[in-house]
Structures are given as structure tokens and as C-alpha cells.
Protein backbone atom coordinates (compact mmCIF):
# COMPACT_ATOMS: atom_id res chain seq x y z
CA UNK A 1 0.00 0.00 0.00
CA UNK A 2 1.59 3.48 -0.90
CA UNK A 3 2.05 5.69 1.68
CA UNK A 4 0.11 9.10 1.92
CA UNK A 5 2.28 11.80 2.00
CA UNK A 6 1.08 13.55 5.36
CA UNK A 7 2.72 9.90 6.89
CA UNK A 8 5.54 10.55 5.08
CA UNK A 9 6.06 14.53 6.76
CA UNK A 10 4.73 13.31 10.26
CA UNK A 11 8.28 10.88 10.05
CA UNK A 12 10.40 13.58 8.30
CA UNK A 13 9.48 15.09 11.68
CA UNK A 14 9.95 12.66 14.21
CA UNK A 15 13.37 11.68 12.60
CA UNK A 16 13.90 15.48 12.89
CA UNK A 17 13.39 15.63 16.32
CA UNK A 18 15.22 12.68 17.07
CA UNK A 19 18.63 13.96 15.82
CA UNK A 20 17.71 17.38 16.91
CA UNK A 21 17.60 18.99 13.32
CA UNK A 22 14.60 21.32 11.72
CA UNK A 23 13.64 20.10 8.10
CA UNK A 24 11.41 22.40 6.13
CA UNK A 25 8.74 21.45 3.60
CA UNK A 26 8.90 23.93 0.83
CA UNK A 27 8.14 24.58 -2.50
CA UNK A 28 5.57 23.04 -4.95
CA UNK A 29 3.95 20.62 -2.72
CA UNK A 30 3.50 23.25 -0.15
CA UNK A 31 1.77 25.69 -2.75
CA UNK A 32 -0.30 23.55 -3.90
CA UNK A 33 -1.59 22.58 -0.10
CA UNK A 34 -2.85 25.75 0.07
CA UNK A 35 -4.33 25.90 -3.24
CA UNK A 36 -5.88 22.09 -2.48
CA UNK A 37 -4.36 20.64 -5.26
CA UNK A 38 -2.35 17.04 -5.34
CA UNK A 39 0.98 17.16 -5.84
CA UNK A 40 3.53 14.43 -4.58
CA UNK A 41 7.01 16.28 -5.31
CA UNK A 42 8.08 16.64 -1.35
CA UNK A 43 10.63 18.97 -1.21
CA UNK A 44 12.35 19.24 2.10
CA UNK A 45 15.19 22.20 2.86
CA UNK A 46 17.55 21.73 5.89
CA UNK A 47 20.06 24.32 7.36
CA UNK A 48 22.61 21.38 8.16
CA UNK A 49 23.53 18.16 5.72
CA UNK A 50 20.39 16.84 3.81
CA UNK A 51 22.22 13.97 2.31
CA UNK A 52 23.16 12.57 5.63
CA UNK A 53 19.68 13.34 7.08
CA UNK A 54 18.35 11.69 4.13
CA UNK A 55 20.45 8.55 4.66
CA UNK A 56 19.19 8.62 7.98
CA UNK A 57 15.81 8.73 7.45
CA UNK A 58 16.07 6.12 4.93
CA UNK A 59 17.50 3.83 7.53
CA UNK A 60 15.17 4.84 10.19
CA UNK A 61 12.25 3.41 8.70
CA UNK A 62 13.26 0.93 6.61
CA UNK A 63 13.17 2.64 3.25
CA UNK A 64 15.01 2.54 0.20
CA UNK A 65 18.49 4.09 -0.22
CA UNK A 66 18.65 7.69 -1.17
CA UNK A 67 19.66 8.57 -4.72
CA UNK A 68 22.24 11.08 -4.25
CA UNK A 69 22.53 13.84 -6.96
CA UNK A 70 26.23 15.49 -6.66
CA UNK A 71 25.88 17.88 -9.00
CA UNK A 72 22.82 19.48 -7.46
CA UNK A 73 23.74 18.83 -3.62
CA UNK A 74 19.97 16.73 -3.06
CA UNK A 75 19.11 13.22 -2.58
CA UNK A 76 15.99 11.54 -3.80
CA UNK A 77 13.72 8.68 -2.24
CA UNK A 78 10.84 7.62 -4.43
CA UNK A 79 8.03 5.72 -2.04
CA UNK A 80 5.21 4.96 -4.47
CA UNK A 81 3.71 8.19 -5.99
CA UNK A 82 5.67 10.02 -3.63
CA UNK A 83 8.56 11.45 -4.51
CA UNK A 84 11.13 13.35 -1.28
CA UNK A 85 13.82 14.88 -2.34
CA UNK A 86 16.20 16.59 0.42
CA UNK A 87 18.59 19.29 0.02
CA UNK A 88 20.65 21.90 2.01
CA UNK A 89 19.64 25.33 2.23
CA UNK A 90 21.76 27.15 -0.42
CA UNK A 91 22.42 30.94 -2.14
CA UNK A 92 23.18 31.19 -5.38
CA UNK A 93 25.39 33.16 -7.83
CA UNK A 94 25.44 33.25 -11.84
CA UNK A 95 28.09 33.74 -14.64
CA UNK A 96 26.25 35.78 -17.67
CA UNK A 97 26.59 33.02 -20.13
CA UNK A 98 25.40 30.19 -18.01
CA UNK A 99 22.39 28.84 -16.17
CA UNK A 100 24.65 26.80 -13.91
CA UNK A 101 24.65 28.59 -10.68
CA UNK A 102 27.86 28.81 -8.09
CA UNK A 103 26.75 27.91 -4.71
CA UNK A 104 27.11 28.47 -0.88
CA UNK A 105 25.26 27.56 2.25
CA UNK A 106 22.74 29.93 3.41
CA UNK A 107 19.77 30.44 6.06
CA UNK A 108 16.58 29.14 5.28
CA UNK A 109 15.32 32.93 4.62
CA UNK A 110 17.97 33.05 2.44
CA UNK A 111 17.07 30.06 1.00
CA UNK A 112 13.81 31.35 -0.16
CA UNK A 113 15.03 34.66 -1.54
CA UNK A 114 16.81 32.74 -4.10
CA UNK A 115 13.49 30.89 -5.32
CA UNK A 116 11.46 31.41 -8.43
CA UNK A 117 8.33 33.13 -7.51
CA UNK A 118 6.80 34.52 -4.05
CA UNK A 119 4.05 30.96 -4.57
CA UNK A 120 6.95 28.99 -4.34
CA UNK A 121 9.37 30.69 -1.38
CA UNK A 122 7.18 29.33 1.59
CA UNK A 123 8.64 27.30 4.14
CA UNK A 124 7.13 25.31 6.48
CA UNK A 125 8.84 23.97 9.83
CA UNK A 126 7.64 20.33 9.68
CA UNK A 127 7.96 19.85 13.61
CA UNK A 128 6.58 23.01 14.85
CA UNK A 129 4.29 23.39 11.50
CA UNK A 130 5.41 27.40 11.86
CA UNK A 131 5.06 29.03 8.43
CA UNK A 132 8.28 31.43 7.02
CA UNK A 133 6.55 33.47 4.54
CA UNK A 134 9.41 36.36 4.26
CA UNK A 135 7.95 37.74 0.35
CA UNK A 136 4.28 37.29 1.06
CA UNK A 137 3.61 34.44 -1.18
CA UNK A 138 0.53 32.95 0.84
CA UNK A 139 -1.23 36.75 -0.28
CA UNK A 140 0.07 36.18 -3.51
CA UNK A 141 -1.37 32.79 -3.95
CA UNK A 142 -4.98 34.38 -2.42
CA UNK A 143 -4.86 37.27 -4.73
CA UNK A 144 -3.57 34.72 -8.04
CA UNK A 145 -0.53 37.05 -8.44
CA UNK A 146 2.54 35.62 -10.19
CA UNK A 147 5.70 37.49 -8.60
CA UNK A 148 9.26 37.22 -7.78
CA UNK A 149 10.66 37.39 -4.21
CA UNK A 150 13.46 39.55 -5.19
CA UNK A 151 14.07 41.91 -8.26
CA UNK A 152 12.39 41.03 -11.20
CA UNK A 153 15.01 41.70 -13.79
CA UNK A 154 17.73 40.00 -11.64
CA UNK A 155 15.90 36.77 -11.68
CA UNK A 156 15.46 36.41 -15.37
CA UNK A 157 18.70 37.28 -15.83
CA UNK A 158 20.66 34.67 -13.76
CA UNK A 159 17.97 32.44 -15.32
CA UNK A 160 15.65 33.09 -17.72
CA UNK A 161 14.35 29.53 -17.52
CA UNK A 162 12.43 31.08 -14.98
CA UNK A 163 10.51 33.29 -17.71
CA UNK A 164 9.04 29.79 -19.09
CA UNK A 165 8.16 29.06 -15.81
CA UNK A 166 5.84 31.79 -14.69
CA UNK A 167 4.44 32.05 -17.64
CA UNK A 168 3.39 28.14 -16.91
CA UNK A 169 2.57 28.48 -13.66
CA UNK A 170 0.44 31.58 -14.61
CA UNK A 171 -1.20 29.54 -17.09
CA UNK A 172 -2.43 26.04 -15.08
CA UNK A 173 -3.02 27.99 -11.97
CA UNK A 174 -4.63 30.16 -14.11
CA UNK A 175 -2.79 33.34 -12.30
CA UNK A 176 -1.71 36.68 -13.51
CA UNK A 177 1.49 37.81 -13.73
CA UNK A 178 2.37 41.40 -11.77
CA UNK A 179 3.47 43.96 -14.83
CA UNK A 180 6.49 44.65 -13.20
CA UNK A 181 7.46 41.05 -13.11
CA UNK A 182 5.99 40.49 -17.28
CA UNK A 183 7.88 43.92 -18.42
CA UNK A 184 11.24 42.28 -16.92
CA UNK A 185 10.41 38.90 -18.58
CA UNK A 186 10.22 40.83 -21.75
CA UNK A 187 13.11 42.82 -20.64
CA UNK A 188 15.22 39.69 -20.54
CA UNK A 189 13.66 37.28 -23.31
CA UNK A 190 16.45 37.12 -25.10
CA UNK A 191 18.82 35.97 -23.11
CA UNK A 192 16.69 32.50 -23.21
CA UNK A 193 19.62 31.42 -25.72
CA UNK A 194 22.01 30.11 -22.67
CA UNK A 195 19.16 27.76 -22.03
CA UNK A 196 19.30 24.62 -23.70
CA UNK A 197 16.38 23.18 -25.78
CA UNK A 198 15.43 20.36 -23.71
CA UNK A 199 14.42 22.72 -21.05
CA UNK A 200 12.34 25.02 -23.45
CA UNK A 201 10.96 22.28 -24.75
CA UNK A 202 10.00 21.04 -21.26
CA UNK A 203 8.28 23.96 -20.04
CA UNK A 204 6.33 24.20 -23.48
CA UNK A 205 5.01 21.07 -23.33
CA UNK A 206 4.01 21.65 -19.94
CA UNK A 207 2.02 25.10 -21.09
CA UNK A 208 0.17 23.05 -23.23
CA UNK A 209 -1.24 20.45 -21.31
CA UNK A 210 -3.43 23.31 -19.15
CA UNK A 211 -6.95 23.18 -18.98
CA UNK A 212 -6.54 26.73 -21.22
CA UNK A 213 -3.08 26.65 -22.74
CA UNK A 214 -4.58 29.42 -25.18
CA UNK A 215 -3.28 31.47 -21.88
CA UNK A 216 0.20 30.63 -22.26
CA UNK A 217 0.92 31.47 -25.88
CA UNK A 218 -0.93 34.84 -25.24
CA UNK A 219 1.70 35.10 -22.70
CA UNK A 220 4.65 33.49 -24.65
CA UNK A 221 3.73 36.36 -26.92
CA UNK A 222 3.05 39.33 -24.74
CA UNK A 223 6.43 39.04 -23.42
CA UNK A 224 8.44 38.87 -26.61
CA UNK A 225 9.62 34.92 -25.82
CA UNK A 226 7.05 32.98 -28.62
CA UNK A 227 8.83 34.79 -31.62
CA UNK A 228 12.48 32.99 -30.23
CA UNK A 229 11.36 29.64 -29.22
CA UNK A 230 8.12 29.09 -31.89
CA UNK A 231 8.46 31.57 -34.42
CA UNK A 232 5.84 29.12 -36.35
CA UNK A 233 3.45 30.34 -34.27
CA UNK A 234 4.74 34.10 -33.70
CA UNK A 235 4.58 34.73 -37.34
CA UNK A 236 0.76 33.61 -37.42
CA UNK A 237 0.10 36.80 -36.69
CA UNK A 238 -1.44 39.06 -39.34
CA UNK A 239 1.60 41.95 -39.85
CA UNK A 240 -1.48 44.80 -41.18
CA UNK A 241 -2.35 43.15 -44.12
CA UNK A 242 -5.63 43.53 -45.74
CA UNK A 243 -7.66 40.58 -46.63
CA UNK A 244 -10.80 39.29 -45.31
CA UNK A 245 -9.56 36.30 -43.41
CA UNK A 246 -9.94 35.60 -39.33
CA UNK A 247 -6.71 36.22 -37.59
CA UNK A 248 -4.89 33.02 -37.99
CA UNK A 249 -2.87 33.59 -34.50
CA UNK A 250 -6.57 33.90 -32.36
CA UNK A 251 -7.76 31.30 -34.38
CA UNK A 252 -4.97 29.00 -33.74
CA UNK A 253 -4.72 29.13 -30.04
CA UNK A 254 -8.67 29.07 -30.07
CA UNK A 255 -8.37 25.43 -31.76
CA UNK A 256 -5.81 24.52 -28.93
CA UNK A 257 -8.27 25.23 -26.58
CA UNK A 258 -10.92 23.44 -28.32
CA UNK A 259 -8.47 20.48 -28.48
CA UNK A 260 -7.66 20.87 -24.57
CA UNK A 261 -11.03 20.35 -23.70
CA UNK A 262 -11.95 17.13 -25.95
CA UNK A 263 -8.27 15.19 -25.28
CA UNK A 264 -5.40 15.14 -22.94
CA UNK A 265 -3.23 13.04 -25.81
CA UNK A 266 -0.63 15.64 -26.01
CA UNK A 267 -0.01 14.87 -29.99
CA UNK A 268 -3.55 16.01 -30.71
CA UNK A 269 -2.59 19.26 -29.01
CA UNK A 270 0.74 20.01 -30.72
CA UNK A 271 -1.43 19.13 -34.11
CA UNK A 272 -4.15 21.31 -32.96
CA UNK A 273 -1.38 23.82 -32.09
CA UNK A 274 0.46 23.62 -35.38
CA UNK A 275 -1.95 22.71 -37.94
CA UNK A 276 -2.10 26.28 -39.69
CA UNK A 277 1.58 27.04 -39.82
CA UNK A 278 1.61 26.89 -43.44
CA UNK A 279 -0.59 29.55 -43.80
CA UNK A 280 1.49 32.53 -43.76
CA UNK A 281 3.85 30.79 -46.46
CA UNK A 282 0.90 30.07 -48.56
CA UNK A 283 -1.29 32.64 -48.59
CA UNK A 284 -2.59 34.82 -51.84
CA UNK A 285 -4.96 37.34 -52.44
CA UNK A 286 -6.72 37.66 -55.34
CA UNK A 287 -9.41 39.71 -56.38
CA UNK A 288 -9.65 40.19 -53.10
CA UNK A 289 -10.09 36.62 -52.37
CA UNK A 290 -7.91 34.51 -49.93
CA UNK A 291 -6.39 31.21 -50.55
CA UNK A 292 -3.75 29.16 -48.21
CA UNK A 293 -3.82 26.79 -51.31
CA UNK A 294 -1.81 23.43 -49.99
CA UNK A 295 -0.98 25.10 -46.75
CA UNK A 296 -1.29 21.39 -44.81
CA UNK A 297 0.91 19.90 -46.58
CA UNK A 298 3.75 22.73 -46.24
CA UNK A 299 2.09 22.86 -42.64
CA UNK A 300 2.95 18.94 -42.11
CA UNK A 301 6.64 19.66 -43.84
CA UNK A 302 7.11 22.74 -41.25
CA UNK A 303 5.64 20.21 -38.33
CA UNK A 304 8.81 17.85 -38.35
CA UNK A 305 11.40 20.37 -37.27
CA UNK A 306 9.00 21.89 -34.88
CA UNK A 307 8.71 18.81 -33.22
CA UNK A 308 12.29 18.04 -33.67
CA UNK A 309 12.51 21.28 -31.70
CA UNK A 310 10.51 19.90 -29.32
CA UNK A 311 12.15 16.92 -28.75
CA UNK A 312 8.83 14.90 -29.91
CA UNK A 313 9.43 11.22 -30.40
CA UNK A 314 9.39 9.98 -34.39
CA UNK A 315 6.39 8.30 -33.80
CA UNK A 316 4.24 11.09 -32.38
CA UNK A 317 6.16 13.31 -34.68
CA UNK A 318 4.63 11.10 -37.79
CA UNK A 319 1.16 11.10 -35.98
CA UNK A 320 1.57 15.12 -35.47
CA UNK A 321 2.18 15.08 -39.54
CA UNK A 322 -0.22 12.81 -40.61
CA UNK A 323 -3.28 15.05 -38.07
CA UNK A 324 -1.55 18.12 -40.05
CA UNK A 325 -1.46 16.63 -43.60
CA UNK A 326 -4.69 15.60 -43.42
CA UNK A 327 -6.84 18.22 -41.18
CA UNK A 328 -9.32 19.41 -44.07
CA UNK A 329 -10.28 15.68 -45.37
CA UNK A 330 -12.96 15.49 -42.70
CA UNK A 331 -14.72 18.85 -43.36
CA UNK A 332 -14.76 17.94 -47.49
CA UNK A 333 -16.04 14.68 -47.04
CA UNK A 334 -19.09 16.16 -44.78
CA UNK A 335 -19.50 18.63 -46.97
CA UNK A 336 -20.11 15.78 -49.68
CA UNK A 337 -22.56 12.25 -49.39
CA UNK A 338 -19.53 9.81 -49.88
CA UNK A 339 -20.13 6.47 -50.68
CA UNK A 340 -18.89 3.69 -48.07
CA UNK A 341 -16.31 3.27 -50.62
CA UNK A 342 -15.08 6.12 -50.75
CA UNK A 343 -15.51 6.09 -47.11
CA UNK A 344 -13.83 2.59 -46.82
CA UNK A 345 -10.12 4.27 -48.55
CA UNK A 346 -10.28 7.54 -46.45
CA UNK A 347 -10.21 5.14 -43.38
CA UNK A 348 -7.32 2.68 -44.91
CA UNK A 349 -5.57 6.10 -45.77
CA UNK A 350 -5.76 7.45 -42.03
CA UNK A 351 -5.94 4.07 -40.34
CA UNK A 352 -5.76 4.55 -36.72
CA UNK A 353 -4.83 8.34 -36.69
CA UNK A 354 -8.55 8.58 -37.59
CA UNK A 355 -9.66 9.52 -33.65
CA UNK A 356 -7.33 12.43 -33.27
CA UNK A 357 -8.03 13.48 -36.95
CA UNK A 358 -11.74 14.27 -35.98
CA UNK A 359 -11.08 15.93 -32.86
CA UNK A 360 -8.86 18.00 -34.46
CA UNK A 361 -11.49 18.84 -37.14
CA UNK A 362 -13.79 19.23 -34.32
CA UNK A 363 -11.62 22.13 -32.70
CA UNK A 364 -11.45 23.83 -36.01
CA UNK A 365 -14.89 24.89 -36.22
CA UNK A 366 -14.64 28.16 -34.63
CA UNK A 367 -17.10 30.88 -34.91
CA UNK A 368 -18.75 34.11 -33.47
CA UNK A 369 -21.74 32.38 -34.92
CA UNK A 370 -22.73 29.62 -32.40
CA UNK A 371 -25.64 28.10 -34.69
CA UNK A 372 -23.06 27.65 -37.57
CA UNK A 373 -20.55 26.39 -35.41
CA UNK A 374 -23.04 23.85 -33.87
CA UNK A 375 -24.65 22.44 -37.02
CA UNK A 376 -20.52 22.51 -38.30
CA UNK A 377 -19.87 19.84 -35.53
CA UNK A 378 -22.86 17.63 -35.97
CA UNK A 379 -22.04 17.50 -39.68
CA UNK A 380 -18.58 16.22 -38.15
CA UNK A 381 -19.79 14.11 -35.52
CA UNK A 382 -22.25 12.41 -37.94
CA UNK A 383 -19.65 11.86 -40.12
CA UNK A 384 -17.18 10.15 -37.51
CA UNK A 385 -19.63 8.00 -36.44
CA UNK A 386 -20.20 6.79 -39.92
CA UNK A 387 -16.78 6.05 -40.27
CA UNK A 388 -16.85 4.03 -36.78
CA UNK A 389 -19.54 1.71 -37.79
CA UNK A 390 -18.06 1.19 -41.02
CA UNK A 391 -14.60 0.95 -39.55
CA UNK A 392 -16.16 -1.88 -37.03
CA UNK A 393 -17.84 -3.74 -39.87
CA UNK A 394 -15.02 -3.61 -41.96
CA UNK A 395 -11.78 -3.48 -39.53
CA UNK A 396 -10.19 -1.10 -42.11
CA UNK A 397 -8.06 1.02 -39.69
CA UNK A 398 -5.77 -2.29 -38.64
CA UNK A 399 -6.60 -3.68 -42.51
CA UNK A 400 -3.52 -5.84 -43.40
CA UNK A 401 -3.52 -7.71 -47.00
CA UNK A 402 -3.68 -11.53 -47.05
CA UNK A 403 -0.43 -11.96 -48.75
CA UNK A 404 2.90 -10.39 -48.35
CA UNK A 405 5.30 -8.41 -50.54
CA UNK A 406 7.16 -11.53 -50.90
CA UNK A 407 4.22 -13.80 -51.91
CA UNK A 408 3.41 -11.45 -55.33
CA UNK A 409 7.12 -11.33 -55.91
CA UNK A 410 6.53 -14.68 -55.90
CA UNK A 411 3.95 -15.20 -58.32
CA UNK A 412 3.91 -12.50 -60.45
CA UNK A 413 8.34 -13.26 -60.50
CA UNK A 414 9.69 -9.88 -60.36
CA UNK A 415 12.15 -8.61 -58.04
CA UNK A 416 12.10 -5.53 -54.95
CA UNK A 417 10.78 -2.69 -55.94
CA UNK A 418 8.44 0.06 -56.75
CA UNK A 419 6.22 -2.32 -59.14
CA UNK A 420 5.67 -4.58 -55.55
CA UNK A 421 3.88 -2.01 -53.77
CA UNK A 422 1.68 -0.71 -56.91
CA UNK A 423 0.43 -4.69 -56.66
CA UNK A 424 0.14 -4.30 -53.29
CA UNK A 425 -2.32 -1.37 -53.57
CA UNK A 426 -4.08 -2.58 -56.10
CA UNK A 427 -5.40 -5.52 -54.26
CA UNK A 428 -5.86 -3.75 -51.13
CA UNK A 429 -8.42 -1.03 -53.23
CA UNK A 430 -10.29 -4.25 -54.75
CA UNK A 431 -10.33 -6.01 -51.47
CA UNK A 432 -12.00 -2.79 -50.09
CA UNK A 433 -14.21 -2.47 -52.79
CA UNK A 434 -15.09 -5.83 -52.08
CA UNK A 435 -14.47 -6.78 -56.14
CA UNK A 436 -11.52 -9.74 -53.96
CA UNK A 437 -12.37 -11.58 -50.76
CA UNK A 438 -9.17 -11.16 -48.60
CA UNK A 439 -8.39 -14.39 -48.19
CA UNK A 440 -4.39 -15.51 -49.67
CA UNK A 441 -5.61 -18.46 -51.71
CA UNK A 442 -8.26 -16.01 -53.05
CA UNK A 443 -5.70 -13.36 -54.00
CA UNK A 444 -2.68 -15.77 -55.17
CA UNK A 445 -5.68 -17.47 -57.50
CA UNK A 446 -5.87 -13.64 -58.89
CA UNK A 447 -2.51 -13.20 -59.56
CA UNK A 448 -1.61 -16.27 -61.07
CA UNK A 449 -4.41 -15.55 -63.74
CA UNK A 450 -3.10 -12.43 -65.02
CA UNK A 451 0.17 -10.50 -65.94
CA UNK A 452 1.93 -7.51 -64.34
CA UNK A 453 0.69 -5.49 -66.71
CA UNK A 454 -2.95 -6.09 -66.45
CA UNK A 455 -2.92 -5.25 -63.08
CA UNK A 456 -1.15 -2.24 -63.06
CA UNK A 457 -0.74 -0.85 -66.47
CA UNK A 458 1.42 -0.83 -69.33
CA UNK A 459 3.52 2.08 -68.52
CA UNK A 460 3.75 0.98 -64.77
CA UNK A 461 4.65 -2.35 -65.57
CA UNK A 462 7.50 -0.88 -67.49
CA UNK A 463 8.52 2.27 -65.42
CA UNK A 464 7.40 0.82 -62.20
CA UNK A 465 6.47 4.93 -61.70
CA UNK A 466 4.98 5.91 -58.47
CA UNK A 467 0.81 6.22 -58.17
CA UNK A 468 -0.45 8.97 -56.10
CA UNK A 469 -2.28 8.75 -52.89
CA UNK A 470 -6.29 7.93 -53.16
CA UNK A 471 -8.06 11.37 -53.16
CA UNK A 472 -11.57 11.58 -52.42
């Protein structure tokens, strides 16, 4: 059985009073007790040695041994959720080109000078349960202020991860940020290039999981940061040009939002996020007319190094693509009466990106108009759920051929190679339009009873030339 963490601080302060040391709870956890959220990062801050405290309380009641981190001066013990990690009460200093701060011992007040924001420079003596609130952070967590405990423009300076960071905490607490704190974060934006891209990265993730990340990039841009670290998304910004077309940047982060509140699948977001970003590269006005003609596939293209940037997995990067790529499918085909056909080689075409493809089509219905937008979204909806049935009857999304690459090689005696896969596809759009059963003796009985080039041409028996994706 895990351990709740109140068991965990009642024993941080027995063992505290038993070798006559005061540990502190501070930090995150502590912020978010008084905001009554869960949260099971413990941090505890001791004037004396945390890493032999920590060994001690380790061995005092039987729990695993610490993980010590030399580089940071903490040690870690993971029970269950719970995560403690223990450190000594430290001040810090900063070169100009680095992050990477040089450090000293210091008083607990001290201590918590040297912290982010005033939410997160609370202390909390575990055996007395006295709270050290030196910068007010217990008002500023009643009032939803975002502020720093010491001068603004000194704190982004040493580290101007910490810009990221309020603007994240501002956005899932759903705080504001005190102007003189947001002018220095704009004051010191650039100096974000000492911090590396896994950290950025990081924090933007993080921005866009919130209930409202639409909050974040408002932010991201208010301050000057979003034009370094996503340009992509800076530049959807109109720059006083004179079409009639919604502004792509409000529209953008009003899809996110959409997005946020159908999924927690943090591809779909990104996609959601992203899925314009060819616009500004494809627009053209003519007449007085506005066309992004091809803008999701230049949108997809641009999506790979964004999520490269990102430090997105391949995978989710090729899901993120494929959401992009195809983003506009689903409003044509409601716009249309396909047949179950046609149908049928949409859902081969998406296979099982097909979810997260409608929710993002979902979240791009946006409109001052809420009729529109809600007869948009049934159109959608009715759609999908034509798709699902036939999808269910039909097992199309997982569809795999009856015989392999290797087996019309085979038959049909020709060797690896572009001709393989035009085979390949032709059977799979008969099977579909159920003119083959897929069954292998079926299919091999097809094969052997014609030649290459009555299945797939003349010319492409020759050339072996690539076919084009199915269009609807």
C-alpha cells in the first residue's frame, strides 16, 4: 500500500526531532496545499547536511536508499507516488553566459530569496508546523498574483528559464502575472539562448497540457519569448495586411483550446497547435479573395522540425504530420454524401490516426456564430460515427492484406521494388471495394491468372512509376 504523503512529513518530523535537526517542507507541494491541489514532489530544505539526514531517514524506517545527486547537492527517495527529495539550504550566484549557478550555504530565509516566484518561497517547519513566509507568497497565492521574491530583472537574468516558468505556472493555476514582473520577462527574453532546448521544450510542453493553454501562448507572446522559441506560431500573426480572413494567431490558439477540452493526448494538441503554420507561407490574395492553397501539406513539412525542436518522439512526430497533412479531409467529405467506398479508402488512408483526426477537425470549427458552429460539428460528428460503424464492420483502420510483398514477388516473379507495392495497392483497393475476398488463396488465384501489366498498367509495368495517394 503506498504511503500518503502527510505519513511521510509526520516521520520527516519525528526523525527530525530525534537527531535534533529542523527540516522544512517547501516549495511546490507546499503551494499547492494551500491551493488544495495534489501534488507528490516533497521537497524538504535543511540548514545542516540533507544527504546525511536523508540517509538517515532512509535507515530509520526501513526505506530505500537515497539517490544522491552530486551535482545538485539533493538526494531523492521515491516511495510509491511520492517522490522526497532533500537538500541543504543554499544561495546562489550566476556567470552571464550560463544557467549553472555557483553555490554556498545559506539560512533558510535566504534560502527562499533565491526561489522562483513569491508561490513557491514558503517554508514550512515540519515539527513546529510554523510558516516562514518572508515575500508574502501565501497573499500572492490568495490574490492569483505571479511574482518574484526579489528583483524582477535580476531573476530572469541569472535564469531566464524562470521566464518559461511563470508564464506556466500563470497559465495552469490560471494566475496573472504582476506587470512589473511580465515587463522584466520581456526585458530579458532574449537571453533565453544560454538555455538549452530540452528545457524550453520542457516547459512548453508543460504550457500546453493546461486546462486553457490558449493562456500561455498569449503570454509566450506578450512578453516577446514565442517569436524565439516558436516563431511558427509568432509569425501567425497578421503583420497589417488587408484581406478578409480571421486572424490566424486567435484562431490557432482558439483550436488549442478546443483540443484541450476534448483530449489530454498531447499529440492532438501540438497538431491542434500547429496545424495552420503553413498559412502565412501560402497565402494569396486575389481579387480580393484569400487562398492558403496546400498550406497542410507545407504545414505537415514545417511540423517535423518543430517537433524536432521539441524533442517529440518519431512516432508522435509522424502522428503530429499525418493530423496536419490531413486536417481538411474530414470537413470535405461532410461537406459531400460519400459512398462507403469512398468512405472505406479515407479510413485505410488514415488508419488509426482517424480519432485524433476528428477531434482536431472538431476544434477547427470556430465561430462568433454559435448556430453555424453547432450544425458545423454535428455535420462532423455524424460523419465520424459513420466512419466508426463502417470501420467496425469492416476493420479497415488495422486492414492488413492476405499476402505479403514476398508472396506477389513470388507469383507474379519480379524482383524488390516500386512495381511490388503498386500490386500491393491494387489488391488492397479491390479487397476494399469488395471486387476480392481477402483471403491468400483467393488473391494468389488472382494473380496467377493475369500479368503484371494487367494489373497495373502498361507504362507501370514498365517504369514501375509511383501512383499517387487515393483522393476523395
Amino acid at each position: 500500500m503506498t504511503l500518503k504523503s502527510e505519513v511521510i512529513l509526520e516521520q520527516i518530523a519525528k526523525y527530525g526531532k530525534k537527531c535534533n535537526t529542523t527540516p522544512y517542507l517547501v516549495g511546490g507541494y507546499l503551494r499547492d496545499k494551500f491551493l488544495r491541489r495534489k501534488n507528490h514532489d516533497i521537497d524538504i530544505m535543511l540548514e545542516s547536511d540533507a544527504l546525511k539526514f536523508a540517509k538517515g531517514f532512509a535507515k530509520e524506517f526501513g526505506y530505500p536508499t537515497p539517490i544522491f545527486y552530486g551535482r545538485f547537492g539533493t538526494a531523492m527517495i521515491e516511495l510509491g507516488k511520492n517522490k522526497i527529495e532533500f537538500a541543504t539550504a543554499r544561495k546562489e550566484s550566476y556567470d552571464e553566459d550560463s544557467r549553472k549557478p555557483y553555490v554556498t550555504s545559506a539560512t533558510v530565509i535566504e534560502d527562499l530569496a533565491r526561489r522562483d516566484f513569491t508561490i513557491n518561497a514558503i517554508a514550512m517547519d515540519l515539527m513546529s508546523k510554523k510558516i516562514i513566509d518572508p515575500f508574502d507568497g501565501k497573499k500572492d497565492i490568495k490574490l492569483k498574483i505571479i511574482r518574484t521574491p526579489v528583483d524582477p530583472e535580476k531573476t530572469f537574468f541569472d535564469d531566464p528559464l524562470r521566464i518559461l516558468r511563470g508564464i506556466r505556472f500563470a497559465t495552469i493555476l490560471g494566475f496573472d502575472i504582476e506587470d512589473k514582473t511580465k515587463k522584466a520577462m520581456k526585458n530579458n527574453a532574449k537571453r533565453l539562448q544560454i538555455v538549452s532546448q530540452e528545457r524550453i521544450a520542457d516547459e512548453i510542453m508543460k504550457i500546453l497540457m493546461a486546462k486553457k493553454p490558449s493562456q500561455g501562448f498569449y503570454l509566450l507572446e506578450e512578453t516577446e519569448t514565442l517569436k524565439l522559441i516558436l516563431p511558427e506560431i509568432a509569425n501567425l500573426r497578421e503583420k497589417n495586411t488587408k484581406h478578409p480572413c480571421k486572424e490566424l494567431f486567435d484562431h490557432t490558439l482558439q483550436v488549442l483550446d478546443n483540443a484541450a477540452s476534448l483530449t489530454r493526448n498531447h499529440a492532438i494538441r501540438v497538431a491542434a497547435l500547429l496545424h495552420d503554420i503553413g498559412k502565412p507561407r501560402t497565402l494569396k490574395v486575389n481579387n480580393g479573395k484569400v487562398s492558403f492553397h496546400r498550406h497542410e501539406i507545407v504545414g505537415a513539412n514545417m511540423s517535423l522540425k518543430v517537433c524536432e525542436r521539441l524533442k517529440i518522439s518519431q512516432k508522435e512526430a509522424e502522428i503530429i504530420y499525418n493530423l496536419i497533412k490531413y486536417h481538411l479531409r474530414p470537413h470535405l467529405l461532410a461537406k459531400e454524401n460519400p459512398t462507403d467506398n469512398a468512405l472505406a479508402r479515407f479510413i485505410r488512408e488514415i488508419g488509426t490516426n482517424m480519432k485524433g483526426l476528428f477531434i482536431i477537425a472538431q476544434a477547427d470549427i470556430t465561430s462568433k456564430n454559435e448556430k453555424k458552429v453547432k450544425l458545423a460539428r454535428e455535420k462532423i460528428l455524424s460523419l465520424y460515427e459513420r466512419i466508426r460503424m463502417l470501420n467496425k464492420k469492416m476493420k479497415l483502420a488495422k486492414f492488413k492484406l492476405a499476402i505479403s510483398g514476398f508472396d506477389i514477388m513470388d507469383i507474379l516473379k519480379i524482383k524488390p521494388g516500386k512495381q511490388v507495392g503498386l500490386v500491393k495497392k491494387k489488391l488492397e483497393e479491390m479487397v476494399i471495394n469488395g471486387n476480392l475476398q481477402n483471403k491468400k488463396r483467393e488473391l494468389i488465384k488472382y494473380l496467377k491468372n493475369l500479368e503484371l501489366k494487367d494489373i497495373i498498367g502498361d507504362e507501370n509495368a514498365k517504369s514501375g512509376c509511383v501512383v499517387g495517394t487515393m483522393e476523395n
